[in-house]
Protein backbone atom coordinates (compact mmCIF):
# COMPACT_ATOMS: atom_id res chain seq x y z
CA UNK A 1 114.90 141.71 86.37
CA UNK A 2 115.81 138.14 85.66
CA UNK A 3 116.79 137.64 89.78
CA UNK A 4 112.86 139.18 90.35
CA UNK A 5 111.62 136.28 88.23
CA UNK A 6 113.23 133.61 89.41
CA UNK A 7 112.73 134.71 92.76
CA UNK A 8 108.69 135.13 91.95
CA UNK A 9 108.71 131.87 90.13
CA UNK A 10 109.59 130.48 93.28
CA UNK A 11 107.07 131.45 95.32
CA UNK A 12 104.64 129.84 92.73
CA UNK A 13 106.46 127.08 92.67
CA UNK A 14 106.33 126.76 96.72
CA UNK A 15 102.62 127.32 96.95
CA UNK A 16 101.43 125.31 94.52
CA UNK A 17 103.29 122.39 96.21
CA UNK A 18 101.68 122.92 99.38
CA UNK A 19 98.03 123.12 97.52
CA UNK A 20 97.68 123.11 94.60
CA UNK A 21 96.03 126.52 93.04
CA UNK A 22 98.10 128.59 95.58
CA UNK A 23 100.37 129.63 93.00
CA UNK A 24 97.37 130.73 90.40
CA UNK A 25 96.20 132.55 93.32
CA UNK A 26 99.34 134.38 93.61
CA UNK A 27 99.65 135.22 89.95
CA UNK A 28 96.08 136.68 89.90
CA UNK A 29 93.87 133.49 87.98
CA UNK A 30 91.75 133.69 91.34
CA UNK A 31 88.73 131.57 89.28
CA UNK A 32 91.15 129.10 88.30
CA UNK A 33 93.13 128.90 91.69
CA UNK A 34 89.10 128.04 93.02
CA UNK A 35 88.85 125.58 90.64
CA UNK A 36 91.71 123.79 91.34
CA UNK A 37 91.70 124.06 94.71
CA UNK A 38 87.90 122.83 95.30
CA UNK A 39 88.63 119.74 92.52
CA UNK A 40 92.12 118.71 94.42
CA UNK A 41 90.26 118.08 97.71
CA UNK A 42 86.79 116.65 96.20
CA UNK A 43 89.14 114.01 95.08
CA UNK A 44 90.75 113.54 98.24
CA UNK A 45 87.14 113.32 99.73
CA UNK A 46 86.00 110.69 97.34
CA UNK A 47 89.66 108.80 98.23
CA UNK A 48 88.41 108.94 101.77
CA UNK A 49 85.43 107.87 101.33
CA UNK A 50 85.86 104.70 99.72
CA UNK A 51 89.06 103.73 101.71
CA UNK A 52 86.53 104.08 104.70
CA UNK A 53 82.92 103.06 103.66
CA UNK A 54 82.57 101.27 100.13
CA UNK A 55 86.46 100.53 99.07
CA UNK A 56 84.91 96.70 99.19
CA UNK A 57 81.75 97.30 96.73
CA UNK A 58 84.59 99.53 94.79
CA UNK A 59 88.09 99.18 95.71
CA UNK A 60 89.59 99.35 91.85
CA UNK A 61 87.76 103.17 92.06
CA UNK A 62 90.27 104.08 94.37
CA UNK A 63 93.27 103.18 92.68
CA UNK A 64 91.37 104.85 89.87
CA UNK A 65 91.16 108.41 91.75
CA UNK A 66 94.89 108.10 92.97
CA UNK A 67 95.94 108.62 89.50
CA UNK A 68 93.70 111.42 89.39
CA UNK A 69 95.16 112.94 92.84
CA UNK A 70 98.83 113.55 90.98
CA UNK A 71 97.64 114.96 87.84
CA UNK A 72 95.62 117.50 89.96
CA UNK A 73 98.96 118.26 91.86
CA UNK A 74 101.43 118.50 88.83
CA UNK A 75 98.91 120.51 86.97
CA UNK A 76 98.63 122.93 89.92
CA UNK A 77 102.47 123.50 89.75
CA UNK A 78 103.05 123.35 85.69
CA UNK A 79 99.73 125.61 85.24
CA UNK A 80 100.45 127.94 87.39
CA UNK A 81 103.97 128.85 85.89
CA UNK A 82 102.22 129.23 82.44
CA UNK A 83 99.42 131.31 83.86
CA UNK A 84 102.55 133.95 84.72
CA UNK A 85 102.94 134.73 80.94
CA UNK A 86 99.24 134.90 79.68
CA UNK A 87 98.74 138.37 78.77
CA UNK A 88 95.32 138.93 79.73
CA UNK A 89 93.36 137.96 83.17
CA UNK A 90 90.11 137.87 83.53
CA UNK A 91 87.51 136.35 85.99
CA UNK A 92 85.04 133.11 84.76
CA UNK A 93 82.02 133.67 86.34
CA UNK A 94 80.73 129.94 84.95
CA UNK A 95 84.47 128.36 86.84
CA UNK A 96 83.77 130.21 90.19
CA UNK A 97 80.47 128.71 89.92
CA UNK A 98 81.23 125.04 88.72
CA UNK A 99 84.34 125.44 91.33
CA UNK A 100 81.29 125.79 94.31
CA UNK A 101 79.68 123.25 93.26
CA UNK A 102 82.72 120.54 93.41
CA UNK A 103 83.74 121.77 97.03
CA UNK A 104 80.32 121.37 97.99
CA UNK A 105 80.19 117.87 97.24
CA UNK A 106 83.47 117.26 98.52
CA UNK A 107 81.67 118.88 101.80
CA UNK A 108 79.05 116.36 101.49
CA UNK A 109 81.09 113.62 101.16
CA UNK A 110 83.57 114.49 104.42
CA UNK A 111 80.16 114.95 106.52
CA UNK A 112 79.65 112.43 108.83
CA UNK A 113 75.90 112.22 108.59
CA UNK A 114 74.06 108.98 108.24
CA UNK A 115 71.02 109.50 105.65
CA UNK A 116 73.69 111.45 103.26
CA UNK A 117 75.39 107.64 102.95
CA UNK A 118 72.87 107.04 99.64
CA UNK A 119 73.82 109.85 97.76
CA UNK A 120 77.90 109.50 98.28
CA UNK A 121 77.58 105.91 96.84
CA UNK A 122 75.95 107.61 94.11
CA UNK A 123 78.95 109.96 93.68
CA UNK A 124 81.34 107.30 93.86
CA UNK A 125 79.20 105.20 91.63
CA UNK A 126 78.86 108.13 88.89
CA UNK A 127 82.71 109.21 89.49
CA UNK A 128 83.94 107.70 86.01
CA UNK A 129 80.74 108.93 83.90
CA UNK A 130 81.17 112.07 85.20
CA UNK A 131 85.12 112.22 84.87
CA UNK A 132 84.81 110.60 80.79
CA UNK A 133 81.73 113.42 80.08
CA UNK A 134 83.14 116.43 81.35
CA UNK A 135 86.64 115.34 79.91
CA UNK A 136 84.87 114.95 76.41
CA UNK A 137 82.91 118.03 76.94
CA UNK A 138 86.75 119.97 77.74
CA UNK A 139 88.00 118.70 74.49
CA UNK A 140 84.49 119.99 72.39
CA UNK A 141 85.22 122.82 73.63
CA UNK A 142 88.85 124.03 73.02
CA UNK A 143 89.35 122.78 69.18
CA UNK A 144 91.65 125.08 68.15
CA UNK A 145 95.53 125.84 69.55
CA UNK A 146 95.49 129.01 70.94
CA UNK A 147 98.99 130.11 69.61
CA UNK A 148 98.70 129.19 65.97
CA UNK A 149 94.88 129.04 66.19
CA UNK A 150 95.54 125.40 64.23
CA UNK A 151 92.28 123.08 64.45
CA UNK A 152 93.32 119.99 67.00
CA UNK A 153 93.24 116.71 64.84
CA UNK A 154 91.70 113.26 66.64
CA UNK A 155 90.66 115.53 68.96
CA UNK A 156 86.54 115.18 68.03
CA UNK A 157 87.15 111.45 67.72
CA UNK A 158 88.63 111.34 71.76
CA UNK A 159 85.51 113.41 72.76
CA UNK A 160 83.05 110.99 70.30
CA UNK A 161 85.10 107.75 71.99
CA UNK A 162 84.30 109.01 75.27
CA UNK A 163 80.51 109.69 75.00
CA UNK A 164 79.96 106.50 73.11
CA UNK A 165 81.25 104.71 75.93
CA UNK A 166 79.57 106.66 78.88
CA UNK A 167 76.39 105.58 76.03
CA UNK A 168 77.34 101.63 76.32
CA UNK A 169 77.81 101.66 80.06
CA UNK A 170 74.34 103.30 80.66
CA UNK A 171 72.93 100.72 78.39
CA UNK A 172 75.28 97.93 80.57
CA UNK A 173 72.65 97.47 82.91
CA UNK A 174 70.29 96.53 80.33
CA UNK A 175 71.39 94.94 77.80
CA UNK A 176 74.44 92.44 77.54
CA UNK A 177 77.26 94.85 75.57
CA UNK A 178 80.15 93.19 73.57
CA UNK A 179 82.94 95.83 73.99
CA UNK A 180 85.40 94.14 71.19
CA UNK A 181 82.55 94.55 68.74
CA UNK A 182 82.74 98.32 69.45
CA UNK A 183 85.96 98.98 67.98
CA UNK A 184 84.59 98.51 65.24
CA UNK A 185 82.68 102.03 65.36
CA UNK A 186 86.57 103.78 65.53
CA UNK A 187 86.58 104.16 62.10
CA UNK A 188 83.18 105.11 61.64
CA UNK A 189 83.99 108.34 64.45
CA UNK A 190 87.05 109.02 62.48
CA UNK A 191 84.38 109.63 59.44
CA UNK A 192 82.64 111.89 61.52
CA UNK A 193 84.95 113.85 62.70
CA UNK A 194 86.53 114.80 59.41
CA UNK A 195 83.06 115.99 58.13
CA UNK A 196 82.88 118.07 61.64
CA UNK A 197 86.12 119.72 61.10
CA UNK A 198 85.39 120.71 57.60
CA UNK A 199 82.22 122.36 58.45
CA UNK A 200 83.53 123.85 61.44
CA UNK A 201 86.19 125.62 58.89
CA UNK A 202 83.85 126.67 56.85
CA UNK A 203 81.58 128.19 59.54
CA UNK A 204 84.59 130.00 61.03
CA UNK A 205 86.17 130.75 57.56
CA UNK A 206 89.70 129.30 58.36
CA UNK A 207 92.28 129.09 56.25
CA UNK A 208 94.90 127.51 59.07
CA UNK A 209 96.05 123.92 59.23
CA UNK A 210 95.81 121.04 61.15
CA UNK A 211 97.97 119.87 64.07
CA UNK A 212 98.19 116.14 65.31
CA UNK A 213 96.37 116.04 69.23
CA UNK A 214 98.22 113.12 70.33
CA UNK A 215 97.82 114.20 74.02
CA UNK A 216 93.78 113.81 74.05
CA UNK A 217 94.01 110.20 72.14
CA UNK A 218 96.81 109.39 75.08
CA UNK A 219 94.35 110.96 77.90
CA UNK A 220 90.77 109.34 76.56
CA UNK A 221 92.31 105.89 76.38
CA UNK A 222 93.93 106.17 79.86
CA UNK A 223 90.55 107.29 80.82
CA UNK A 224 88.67 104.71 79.04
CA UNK A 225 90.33 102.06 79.96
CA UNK A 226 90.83 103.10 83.76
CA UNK A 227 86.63 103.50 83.83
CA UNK A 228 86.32 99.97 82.11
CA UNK A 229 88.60 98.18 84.52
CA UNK A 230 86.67 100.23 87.72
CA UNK A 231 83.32 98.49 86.28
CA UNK A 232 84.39 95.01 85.51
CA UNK A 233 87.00 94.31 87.39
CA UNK A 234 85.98 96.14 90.63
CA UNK A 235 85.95 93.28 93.00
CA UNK A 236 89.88 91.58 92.14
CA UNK A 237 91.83 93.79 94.47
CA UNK A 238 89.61 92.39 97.45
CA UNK A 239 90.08 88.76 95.97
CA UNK A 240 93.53 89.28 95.99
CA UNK A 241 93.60 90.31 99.66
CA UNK A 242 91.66 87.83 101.30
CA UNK A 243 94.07 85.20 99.16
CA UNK A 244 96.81 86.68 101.98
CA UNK A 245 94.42 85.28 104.37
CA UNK A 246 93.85 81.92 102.79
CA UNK A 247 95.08 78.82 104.29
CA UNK A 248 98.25 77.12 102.98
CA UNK A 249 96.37 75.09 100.79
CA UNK A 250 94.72 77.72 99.05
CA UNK A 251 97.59 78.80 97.36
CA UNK A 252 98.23 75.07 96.08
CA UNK A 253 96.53 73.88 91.97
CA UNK A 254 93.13 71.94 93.23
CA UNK A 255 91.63 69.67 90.88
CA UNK A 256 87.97 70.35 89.52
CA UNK A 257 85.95 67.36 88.01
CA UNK A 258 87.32 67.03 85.00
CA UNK A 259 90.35 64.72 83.44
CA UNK A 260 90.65 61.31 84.70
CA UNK A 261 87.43 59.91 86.73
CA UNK A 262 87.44 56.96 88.79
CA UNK A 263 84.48 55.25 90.75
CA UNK A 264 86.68 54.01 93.65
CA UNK A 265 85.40 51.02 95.19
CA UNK A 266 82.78 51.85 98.09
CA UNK A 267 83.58 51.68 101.42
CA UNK A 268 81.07 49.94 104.13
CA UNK A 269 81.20 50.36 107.91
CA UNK A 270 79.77 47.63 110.13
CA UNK A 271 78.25 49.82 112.67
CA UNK A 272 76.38 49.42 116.22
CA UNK A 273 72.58 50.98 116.69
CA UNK A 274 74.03 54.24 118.01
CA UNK A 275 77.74 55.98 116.77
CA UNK A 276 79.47 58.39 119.67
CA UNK A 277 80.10 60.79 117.19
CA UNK A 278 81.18 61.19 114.00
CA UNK A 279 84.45 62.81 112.60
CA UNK A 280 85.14 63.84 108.54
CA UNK A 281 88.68 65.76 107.71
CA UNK A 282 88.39 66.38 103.89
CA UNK A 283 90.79 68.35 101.35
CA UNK A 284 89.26 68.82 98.28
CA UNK A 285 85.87 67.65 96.68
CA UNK A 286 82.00 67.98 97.05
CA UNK A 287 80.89 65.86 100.34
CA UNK A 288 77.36 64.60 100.90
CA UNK A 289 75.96 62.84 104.00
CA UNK A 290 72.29 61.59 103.95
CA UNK A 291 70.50 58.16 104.63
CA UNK A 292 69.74 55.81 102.15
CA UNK A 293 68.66 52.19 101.39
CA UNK A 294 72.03 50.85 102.15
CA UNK A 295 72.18 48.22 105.41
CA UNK A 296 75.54 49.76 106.57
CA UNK A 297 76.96 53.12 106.33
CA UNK A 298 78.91 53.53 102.87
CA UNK A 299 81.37 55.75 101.43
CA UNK A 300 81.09 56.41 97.63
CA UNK A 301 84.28 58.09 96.53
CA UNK A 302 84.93 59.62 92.94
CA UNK A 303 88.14 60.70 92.13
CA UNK A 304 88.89 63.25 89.58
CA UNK A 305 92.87 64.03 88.34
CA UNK A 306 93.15 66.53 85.82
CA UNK A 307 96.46 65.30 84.32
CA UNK A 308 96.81 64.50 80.47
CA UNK A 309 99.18 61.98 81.51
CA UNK A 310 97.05 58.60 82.23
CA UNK A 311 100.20 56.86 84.08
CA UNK A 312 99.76 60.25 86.41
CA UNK A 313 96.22 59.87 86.82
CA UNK A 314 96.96 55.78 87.71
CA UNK A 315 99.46 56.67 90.09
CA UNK A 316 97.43 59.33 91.71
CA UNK A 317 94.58 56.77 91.88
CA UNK A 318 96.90 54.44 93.60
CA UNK A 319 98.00 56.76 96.42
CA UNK A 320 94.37 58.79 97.11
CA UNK A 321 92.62 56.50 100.37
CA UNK A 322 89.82 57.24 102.64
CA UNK A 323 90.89 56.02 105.71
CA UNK A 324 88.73 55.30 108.26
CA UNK A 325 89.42 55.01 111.98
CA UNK A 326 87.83 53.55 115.27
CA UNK A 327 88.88 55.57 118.63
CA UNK A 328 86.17 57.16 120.69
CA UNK A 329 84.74 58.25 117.59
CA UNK A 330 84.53 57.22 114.22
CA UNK A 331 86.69 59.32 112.13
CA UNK A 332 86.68 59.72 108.63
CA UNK A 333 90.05 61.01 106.79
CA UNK A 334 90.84 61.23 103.19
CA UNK A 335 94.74 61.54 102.08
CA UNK A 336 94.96 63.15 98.23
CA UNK A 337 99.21 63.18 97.10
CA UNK A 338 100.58 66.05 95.46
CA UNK A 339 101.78 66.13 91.89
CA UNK A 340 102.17 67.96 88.90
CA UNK A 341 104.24 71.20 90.78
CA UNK A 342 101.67 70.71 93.61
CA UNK A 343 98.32 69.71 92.21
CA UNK A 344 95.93 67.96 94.00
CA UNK A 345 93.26 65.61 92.78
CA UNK A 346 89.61 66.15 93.64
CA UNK A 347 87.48 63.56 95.53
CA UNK A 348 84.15 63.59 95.83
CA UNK A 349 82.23 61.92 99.03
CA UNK A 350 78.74 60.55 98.86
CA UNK A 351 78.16 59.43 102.84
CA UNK A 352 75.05 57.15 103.13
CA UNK A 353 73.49 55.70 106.22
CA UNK A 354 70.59 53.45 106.75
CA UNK A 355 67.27 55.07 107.40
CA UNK A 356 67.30 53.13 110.80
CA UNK A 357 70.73 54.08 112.08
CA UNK A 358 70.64 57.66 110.93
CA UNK A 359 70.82 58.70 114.92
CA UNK A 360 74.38 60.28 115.71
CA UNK A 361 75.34 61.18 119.02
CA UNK A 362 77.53 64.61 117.12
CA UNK A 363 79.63 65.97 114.35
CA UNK A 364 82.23 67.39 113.21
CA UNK A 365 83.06 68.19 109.82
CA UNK A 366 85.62 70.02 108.01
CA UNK A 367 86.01 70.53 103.94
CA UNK A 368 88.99 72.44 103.04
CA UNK A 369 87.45 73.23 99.17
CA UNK A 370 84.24 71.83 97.92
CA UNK A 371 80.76 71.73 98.55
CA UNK A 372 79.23 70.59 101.88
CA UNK A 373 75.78 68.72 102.11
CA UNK A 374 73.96 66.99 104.94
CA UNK A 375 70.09 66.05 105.05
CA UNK A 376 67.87 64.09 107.26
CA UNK A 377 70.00 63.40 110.15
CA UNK A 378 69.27 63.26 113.69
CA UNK A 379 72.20 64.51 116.45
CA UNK A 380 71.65 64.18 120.14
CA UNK A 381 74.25 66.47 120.82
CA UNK A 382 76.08 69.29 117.96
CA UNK A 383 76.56 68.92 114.56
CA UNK A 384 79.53 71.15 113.71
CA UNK A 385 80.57 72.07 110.21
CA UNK A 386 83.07 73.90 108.25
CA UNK A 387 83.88 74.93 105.13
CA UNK A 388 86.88 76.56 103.74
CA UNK A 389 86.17 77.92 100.33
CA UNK A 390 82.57 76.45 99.49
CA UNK A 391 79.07 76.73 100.49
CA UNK A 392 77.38 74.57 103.14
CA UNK A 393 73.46 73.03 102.73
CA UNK A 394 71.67 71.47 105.48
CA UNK A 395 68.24 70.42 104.73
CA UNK A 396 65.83 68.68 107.24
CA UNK A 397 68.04 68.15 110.19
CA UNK A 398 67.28 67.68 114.27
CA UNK A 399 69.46 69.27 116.45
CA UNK A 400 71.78 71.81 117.33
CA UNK A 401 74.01 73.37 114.31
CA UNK A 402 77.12 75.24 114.03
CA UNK A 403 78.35 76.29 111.07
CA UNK A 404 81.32 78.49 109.74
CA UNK A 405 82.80 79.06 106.17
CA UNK A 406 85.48 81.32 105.25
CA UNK A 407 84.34 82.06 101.61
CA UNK A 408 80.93 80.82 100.68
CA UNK A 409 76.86 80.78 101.25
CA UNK A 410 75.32 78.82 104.13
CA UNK A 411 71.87 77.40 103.35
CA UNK A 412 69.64 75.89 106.11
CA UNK A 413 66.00 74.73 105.93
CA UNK A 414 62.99 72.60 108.14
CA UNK A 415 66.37 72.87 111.36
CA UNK A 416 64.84 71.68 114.47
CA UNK A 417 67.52 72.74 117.17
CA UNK A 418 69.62 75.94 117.63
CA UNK A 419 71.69 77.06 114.55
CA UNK A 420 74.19 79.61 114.99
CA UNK A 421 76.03 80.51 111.44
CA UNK A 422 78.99 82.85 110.27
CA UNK A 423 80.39 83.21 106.90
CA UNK A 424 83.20 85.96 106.19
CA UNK A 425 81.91 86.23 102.88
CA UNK A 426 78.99 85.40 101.69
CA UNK A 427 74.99 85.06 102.18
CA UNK A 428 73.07 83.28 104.86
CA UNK A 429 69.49 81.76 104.07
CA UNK A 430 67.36 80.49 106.81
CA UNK A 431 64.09 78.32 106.07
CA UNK A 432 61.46 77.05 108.53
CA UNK A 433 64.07 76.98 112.02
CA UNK A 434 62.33 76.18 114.94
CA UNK A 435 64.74 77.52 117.60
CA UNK A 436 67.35 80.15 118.57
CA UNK A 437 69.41 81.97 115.74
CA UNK A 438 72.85 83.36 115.77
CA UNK A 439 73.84 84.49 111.99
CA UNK A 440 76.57 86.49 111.34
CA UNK A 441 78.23 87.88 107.59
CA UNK A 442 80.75 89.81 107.44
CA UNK A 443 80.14 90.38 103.87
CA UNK A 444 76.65 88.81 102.05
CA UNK A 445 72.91 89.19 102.29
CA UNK A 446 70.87 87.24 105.15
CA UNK A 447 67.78 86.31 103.95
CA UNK A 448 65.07 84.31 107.13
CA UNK A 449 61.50 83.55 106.63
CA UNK A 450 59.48 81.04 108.89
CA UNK A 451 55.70 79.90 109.65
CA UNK A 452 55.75 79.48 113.50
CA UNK A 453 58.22 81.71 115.39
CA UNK A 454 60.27 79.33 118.07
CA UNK A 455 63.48 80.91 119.37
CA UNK A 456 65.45 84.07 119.69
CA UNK A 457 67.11 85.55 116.60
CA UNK A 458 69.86 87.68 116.79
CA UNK A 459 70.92 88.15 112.45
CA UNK A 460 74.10 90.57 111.99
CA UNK A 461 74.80 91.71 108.43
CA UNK A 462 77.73 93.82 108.52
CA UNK A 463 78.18 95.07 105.14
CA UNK A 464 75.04 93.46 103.49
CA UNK A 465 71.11 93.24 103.74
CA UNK A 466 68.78 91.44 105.78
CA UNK A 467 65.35 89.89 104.59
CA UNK A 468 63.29 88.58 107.01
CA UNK A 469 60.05 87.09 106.55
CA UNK A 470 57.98 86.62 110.30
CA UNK A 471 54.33 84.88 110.85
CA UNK A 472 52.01 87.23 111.25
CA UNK A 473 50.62 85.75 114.32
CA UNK A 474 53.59 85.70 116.16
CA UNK A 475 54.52 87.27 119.27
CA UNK A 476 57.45 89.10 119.79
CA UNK A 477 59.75 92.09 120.57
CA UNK A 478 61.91 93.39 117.74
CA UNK A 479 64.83 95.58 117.30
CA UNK A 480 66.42 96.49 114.20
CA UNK A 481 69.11 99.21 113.03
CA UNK A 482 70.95 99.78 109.99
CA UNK A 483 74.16 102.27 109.22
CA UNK A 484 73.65 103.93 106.01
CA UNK A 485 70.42 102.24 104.43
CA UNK A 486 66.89 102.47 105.65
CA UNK A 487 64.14 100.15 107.35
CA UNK A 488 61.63 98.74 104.46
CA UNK A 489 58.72 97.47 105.79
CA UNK A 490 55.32 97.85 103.68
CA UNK A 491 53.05 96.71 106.42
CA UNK A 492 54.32 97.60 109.53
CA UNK A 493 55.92 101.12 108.45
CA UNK A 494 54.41 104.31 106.85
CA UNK A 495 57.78 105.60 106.50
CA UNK A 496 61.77 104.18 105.91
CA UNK A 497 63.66 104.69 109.02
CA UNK A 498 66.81 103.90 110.23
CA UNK A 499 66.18 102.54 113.52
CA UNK A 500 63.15 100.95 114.67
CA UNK A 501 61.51 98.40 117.81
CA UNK A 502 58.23 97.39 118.11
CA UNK A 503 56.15 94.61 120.01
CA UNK A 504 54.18 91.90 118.09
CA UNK A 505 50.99 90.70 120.06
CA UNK A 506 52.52 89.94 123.73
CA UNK A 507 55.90 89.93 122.85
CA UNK A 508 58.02 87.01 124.52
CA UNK A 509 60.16 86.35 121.60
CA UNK A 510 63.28 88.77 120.90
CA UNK A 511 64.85 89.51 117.44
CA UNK A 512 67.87 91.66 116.99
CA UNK A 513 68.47 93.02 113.48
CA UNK A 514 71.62 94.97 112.17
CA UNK A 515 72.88 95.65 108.53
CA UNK A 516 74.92 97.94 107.29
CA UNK A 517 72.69 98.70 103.66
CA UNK A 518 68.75 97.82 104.20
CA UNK A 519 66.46 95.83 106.58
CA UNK A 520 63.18 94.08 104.48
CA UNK A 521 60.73 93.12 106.69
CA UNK A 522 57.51 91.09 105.45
């Protein structure tokens, strides 16, 4: 009899740990086997889903279901060897029903249909409300130990934790919500669940005892705490990846502006009517170039050295120089030492030219971390910038732009020339341009409006939106397409679509449009 057992056991043990549910199956729990089965591969459909469409809007919600993925799969084995020894089997009807729902979701979510994209961010987005409510819901509803029939202790106050947080992160959105301040309600719940348990014995007429639920205080806070991180902290994981990408320098202490400050003595350039070009390598620090009522170019550095040692700060002072160089082009170079276990000071640049001289022949310019500015310039040729880890403004410029940051916003307005712009992450906004466009984010919004339509645009927003703002005299032939969002237009569109091209007037002018969320048009 014993050999038949162990021999049966087994085979529950075997199935389950191929899927879990198998071995309820076997045993004869066919509603619970459902169950089990259709929750086990809803989560593996949400995993897929955000690994493959929204793990960057969400990535801490996948780390979030993998822990969910091994309880499923433990239970499944554990459960089903109980199940062997109830006494009694009998069919849910409610399970078999809640158990069809969840595996058609999970259905939804593995179909690879465009205009179902909305409603699995949804799913992804409600994933932790709906995990805390029904786990709160669970524990309402099985108070009692079904061997002893003892009333579960702490158990109301999980369930009341639970639904006062899925309460707080509804009201998240709008109003500000001070979670240490909460804990203060723990002992108020504790109140209230002592005055539910003594009514509830008195309904029920027991006379049994009480028995300590550590497991639901253990399960709530993992559950808590696991939504609260998903919601707050959803966006680290990515930082921390892209750091692996980072430059060298990236991974070294840069100085902000605070400590030590020193107005270094300017710098002034006798220049001729016309420079060849114009070359800027700098590490660290916010870098402006404009014209101004200066008679030669100047360089205004400030130097910042957040050191509590003033001999430190002196010595860094000493060793930071701009150094400026005549070859074929003038090229400006700032050298910042090390110190402090690899800190680096900051150094901010204010470039100013005379209003007569402002004429360059080109550009290039390259900030490692800071803030990039340039306004009123004229270039014959390019003006090339780049930025590292800050944004990049350009403000009333002539000519030809290129632009590229790594991690931060590009801002353009009143260009005259062709501007073609990439960021990795971050958003793009376009004022007034007068020419061809080439903008490009890989992650971030692009946002275009303009009075007189002059150029080409071809805007690429791959996991963003894209606002654009055209004349409404303007001719031209447009083409836009998004992945899983929809085409707004109020004007030009009775209905949201997901692909669309039209002709303005005579056309002439061609604008390509792609995002992966939604396309504005105004």
């Amino acid at each position: 009899m014993d050999s038949v057992r162990v021999v049966k056991n087994g085979w529950v043990v075997v199935l389950s740990m191929l899927l879990p549910g198998l071995g309820h199956w076997l045993v004869g729990r066919w509603d619970k086997a459902i169950f089990i089965i259709s929750s086990f591969l809803f989560h593996l459909s949400l995993a897929y889903t955000l690994l493959h469409m929204v793990v960057i809007e969400q990535p801490v919600t996948v780390a979030y279901i993998m822990l969910a993925i091994p309880y499923h799969y433990f239970y499944g084995i554990f459960n089903s060897l109980q199940s062997m020894h109830a006494r009694f089997h009998y069919i849910s009807r409610q399970i078999v029903a809640l158990a069809g729902l969840v595996f058609l979701t999970a259905l939804l979510l593995c179909l690879p249909i465009d205009w179902l994209y909305p409603f699995k961010q949804l799913i992804c987005r409600l994933y932790p409300v709906v995990l805390l409510f029904s786990t709160a819901v669970y524990f309402l509803l099985h108070l009692r130990k079904r061997s002893n029939g003892k009333l579960y202790l702490f158990r109301i106050s999980a369930s009341l934790s639970m639904l006062l947080f899925i309460v707080l992160l509804l009201l998240q959105r709008y109003i500000p919500i001070q979670w240490s301040n909460w804990l203060l309600a723990l002992p108020i719940i504790l109140v209230i669940e002592l005055l539910c348990l003594l009514f509830y014995r008195y309904y029920r007429q027991l006379s049994l005892g009480y028995r300590v639920d550590g497991g639901s205080v253990l399960i709530s806070a993992v559950v808590i705490v696991g939504a609260y991180f998903v919601l707050q902290y959803s966006d680290y994981p990515a930082k921390l990846l892209e750091s692996f990408h980072a430059p060298v320098i990236a991974e070294e202490q840069l100085d902000g502006e605070v400590g030590f400050v020193y107005e270094l003595a300017p710098i002034k350039i006798s220049t001729v009517d016309n420079y060849a070009a114009l070359q800027l390598r700098h590490l660290n620090g916010y870098v402006s170039i404009s014209i101004g009522d200066v008679d030669e170019l100047t360089i205004y550095p400030k130097l910042f050295v957040a050191s509590e040692d003033e001999q430190v700060a002196l010595s860094v002072k000493e060793q930071s120089k701009v150094e400026v160089l005549f070859d074929e082009k003038l090229s400006i170079v700032t050298s910042l030492p090390s110190y402090s276990l690899n800190h680096y000071p900051r150094m901010n640049l204010n470039i100013v030219l005379p209003k007569q001289k402002r004429f360059l022949e080109s550009a290039d310019i390259r900030v490692e971390h800071g803030t990039l500015s340039i306004r009123q310039l004229v270039f014959f040729d390019k003006l090339k910038v780049e930025s590292n880890t800050g944004s990049i403004n350009v403000r009333n410029v002539i000519g030809a732009i290129e632009a590229g940051s790594r991690s931060g916003s590009i801002y353009m307005s009143k260009i005259v020339g062709d501007i073609t712009v990439q960021t990795k992450k971050g958003d793009i906004s376009l004022t007034d341009p007068s020419r061809d466009i080439t903008a490009t984010t890989l992650n971030g919004d692009i946002s275009v409006q303009t009075k007189l339509l002059k150029g080409d645009w071809k805007l690429t927003a791959t996991v963003g939106n894209i606002q654009l703002k055209l004349p409404q005299a303007a001719d031209y032939e447009l083409n836009a397409k998004v992945s899983f969002g929809q085409i707004i237009g109020s004007d030009l569109l009775q209905q949201r679509l997901k692909e669309l091209s039209y002709t303005q007037g005579v056309g002439g002018r061609v604008i390509n449009l792609y995002a992966s969320n939604y396309i504005l048009l105004r």
